[in-house]
C-alpha atoms as a PDB file:
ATOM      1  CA  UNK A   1     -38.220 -69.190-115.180  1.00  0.00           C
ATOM      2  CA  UNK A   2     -38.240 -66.199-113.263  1.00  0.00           C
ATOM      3  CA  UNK A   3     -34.871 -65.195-112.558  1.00  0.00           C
ATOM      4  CA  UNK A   4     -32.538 -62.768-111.541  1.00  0.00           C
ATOM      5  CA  UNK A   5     -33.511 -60.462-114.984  1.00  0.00           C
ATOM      6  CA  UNK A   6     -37.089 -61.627-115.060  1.00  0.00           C
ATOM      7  CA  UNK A   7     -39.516 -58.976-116.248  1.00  0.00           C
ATOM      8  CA  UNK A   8     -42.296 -61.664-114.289  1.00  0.00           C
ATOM      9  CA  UNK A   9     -40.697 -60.859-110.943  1.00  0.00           C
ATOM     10  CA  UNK A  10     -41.829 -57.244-110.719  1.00  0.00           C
ATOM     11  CA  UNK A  11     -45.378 -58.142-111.979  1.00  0.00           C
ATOM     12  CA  UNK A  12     -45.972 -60.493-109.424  1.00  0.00           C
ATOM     13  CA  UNK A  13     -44.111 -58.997-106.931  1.00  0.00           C
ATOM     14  CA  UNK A  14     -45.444 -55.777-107.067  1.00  0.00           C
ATOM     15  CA  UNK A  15     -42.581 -53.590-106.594  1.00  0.00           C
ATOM     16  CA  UNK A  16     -38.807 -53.834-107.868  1.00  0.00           C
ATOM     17  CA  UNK A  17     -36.815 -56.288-106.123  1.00  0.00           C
ATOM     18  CA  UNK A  18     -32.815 -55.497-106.646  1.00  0.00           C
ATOM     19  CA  UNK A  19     -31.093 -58.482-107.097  1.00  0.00           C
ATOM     20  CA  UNK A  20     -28.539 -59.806-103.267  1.00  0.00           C
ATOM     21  CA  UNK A  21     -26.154 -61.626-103.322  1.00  0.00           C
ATOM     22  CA  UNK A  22     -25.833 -65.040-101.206  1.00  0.00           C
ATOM     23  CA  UNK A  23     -22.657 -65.043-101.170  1.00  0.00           C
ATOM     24  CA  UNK A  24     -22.982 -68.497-103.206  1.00  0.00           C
ATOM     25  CA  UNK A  25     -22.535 -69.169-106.921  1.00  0.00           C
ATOM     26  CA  UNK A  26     -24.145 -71.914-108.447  1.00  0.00           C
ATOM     27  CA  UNK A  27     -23.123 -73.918-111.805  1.00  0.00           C
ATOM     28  CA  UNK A  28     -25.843 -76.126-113.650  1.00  0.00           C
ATOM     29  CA  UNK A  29     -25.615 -78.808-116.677  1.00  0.00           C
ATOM     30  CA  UNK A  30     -27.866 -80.550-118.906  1.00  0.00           C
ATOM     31  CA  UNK A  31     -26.876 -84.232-120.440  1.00  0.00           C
ATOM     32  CA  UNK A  32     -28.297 -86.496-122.402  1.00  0.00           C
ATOM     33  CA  UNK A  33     -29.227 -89.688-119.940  1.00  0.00           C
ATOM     34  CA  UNK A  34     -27.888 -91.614-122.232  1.00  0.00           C
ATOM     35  CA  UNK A  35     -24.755 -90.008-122.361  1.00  0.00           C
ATOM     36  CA  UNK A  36     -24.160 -90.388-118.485  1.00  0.00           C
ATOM     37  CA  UNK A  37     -24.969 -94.716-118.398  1.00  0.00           C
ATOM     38  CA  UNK A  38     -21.814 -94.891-120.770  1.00  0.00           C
ATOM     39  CA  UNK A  39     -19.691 -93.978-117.766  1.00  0.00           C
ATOM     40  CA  UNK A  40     -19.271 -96.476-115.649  1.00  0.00           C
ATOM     41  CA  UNK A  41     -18.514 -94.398-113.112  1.00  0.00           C
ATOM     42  CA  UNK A  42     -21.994 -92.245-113.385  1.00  0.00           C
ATOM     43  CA  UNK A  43     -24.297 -94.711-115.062  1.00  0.00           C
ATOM     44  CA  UNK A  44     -26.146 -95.273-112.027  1.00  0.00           C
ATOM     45  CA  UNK A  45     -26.977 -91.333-111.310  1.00  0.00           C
ATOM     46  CA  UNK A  46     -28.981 -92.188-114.618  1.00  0.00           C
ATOM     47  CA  UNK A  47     -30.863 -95.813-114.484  1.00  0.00           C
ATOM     48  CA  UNK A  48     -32.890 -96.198-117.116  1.00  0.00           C
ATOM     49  CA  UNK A  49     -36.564 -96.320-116.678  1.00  0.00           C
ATOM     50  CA  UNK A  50     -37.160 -93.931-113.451  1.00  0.00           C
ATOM     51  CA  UNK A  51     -36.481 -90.874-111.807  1.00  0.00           C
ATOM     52  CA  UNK A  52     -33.836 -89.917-108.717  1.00  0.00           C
ATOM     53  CA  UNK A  53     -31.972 -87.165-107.245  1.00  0.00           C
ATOM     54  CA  UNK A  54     -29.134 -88.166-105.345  1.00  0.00           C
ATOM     55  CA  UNK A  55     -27.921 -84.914-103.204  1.00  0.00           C
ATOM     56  CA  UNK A  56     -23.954 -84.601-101.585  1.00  0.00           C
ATOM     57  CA  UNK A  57     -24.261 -81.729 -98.620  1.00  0.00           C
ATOM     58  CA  UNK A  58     -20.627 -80.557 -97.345  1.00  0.00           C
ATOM     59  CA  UNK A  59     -19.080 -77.300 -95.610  1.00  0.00           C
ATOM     60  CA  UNK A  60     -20.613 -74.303 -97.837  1.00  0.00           C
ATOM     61  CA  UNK A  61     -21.116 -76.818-101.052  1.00  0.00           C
ATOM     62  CA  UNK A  62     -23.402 -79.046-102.571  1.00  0.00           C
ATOM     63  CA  UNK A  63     -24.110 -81.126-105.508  1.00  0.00           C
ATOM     64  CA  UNK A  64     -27.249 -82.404-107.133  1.00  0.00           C
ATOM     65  CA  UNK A  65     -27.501 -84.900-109.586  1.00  0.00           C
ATOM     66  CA  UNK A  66     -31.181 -85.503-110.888  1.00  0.00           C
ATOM     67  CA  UNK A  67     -32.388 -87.922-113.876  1.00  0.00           C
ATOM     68  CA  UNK A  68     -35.750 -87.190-115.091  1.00  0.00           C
ATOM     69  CA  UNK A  69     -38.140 -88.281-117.736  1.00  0.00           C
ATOM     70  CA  UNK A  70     -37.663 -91.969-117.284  1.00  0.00           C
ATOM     71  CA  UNK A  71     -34.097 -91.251-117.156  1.00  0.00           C
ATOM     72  CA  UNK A  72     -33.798 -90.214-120.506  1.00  0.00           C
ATOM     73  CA  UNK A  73     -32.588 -86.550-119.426  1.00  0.00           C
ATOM     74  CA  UNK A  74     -29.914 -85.551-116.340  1.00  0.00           C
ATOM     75  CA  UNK A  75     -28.979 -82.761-114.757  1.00  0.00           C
ATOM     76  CA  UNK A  76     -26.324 -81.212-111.955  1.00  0.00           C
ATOM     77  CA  UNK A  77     -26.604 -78.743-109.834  1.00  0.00           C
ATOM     78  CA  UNK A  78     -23.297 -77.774-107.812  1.00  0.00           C
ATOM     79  CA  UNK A  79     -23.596 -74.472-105.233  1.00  0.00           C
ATOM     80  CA  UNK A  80     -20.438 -73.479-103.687  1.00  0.00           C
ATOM     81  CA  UNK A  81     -19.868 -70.031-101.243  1.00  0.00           C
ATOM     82  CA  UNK A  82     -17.878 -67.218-102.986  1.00  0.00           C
ATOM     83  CA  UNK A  83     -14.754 -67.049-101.731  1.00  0.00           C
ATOM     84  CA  UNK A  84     -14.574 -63.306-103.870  1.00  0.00           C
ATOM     85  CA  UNK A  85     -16.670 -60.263-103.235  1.00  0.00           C
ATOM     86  CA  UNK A  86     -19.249 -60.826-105.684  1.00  0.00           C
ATOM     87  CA  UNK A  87     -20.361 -58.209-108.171  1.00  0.00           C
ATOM     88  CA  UNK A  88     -24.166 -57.744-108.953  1.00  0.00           C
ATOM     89  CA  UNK A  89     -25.184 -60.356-111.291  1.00  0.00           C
ATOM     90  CA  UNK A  90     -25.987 -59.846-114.751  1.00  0.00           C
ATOM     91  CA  UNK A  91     -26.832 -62.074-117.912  1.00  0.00           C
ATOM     92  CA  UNK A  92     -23.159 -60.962-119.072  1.00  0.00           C
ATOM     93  CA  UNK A  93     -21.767 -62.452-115.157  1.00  0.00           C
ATOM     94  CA  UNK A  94     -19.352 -65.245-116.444  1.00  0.00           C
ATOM     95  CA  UNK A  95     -17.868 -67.464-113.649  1.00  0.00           C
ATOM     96  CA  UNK A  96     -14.470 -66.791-112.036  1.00  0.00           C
ATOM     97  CA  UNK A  97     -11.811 -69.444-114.020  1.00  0.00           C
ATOM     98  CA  UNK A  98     -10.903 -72.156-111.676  1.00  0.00           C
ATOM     99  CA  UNK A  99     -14.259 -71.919-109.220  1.00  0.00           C
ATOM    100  CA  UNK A 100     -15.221 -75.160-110.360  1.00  0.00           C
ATOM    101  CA  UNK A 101     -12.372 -77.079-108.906  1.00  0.00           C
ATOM    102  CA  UNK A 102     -12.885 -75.986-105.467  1.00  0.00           C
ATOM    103  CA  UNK A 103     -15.946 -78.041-105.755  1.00  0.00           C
ATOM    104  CA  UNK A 104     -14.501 -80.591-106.926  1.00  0.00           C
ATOM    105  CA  UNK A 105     -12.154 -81.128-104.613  1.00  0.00           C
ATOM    106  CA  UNK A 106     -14.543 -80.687-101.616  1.00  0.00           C
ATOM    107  CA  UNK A 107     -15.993 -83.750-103.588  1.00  0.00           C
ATOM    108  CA  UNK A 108     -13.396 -85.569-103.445  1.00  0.00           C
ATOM    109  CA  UNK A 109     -13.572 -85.668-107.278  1.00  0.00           C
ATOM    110  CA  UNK A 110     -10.975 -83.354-107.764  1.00  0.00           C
END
């Protein structure tokens, strides 16, 4: 991936590119699909056999759910606007304790 502290960005680039905040954070997990069908609450984010995204859009937050690989893999993305003033990012940037919840809660899983 090229990312934030990609060495691959400047290369193709062609010039330094400081990293900007959006003013959004973003939060990402990796499951076993497997692992997800034994909730019956989630098992059908991950059917067995095929591939989806399923996508919730609110007010400054979003969440992606994605099986892939014949639903043998899953994965969520959830974005959510900084509500702090952000400080440049770094591979040592650990989220702010309690972010998460906000999410959740504009959800309605919370």
């Amino acid at each position: 991936m090229a990312g934030v502290k990609s060495r691959a960005r400047e290369q193709v680039l062609g010039f330094y590119d400081a990293p900007k905040s959006s003013g959004y954070a973003i939060f990402r997990a990796w499951f076993d699909g497997a692992d997800i069908r034994k909730d019956p609450i989630c098992a059908h984010l991950a059917a067995e056999g095929g591939d989806q995204k399923n996508v919730w859009i609110g007010p400054d937050v979003h969440f992606i759910a994605s099986a892939y690989k014949k639903g043998k893999e899953f994965n969520w993305v959830i974005t959510h606007k900084v509500r702090i003033l952000p400080s440049p990012p770094t591979h040592q940037t650990l989220p702010q304790p309690g972010v998460v919840c906000i999410c959740w809660d504009h959800l309605g899983l919370g």
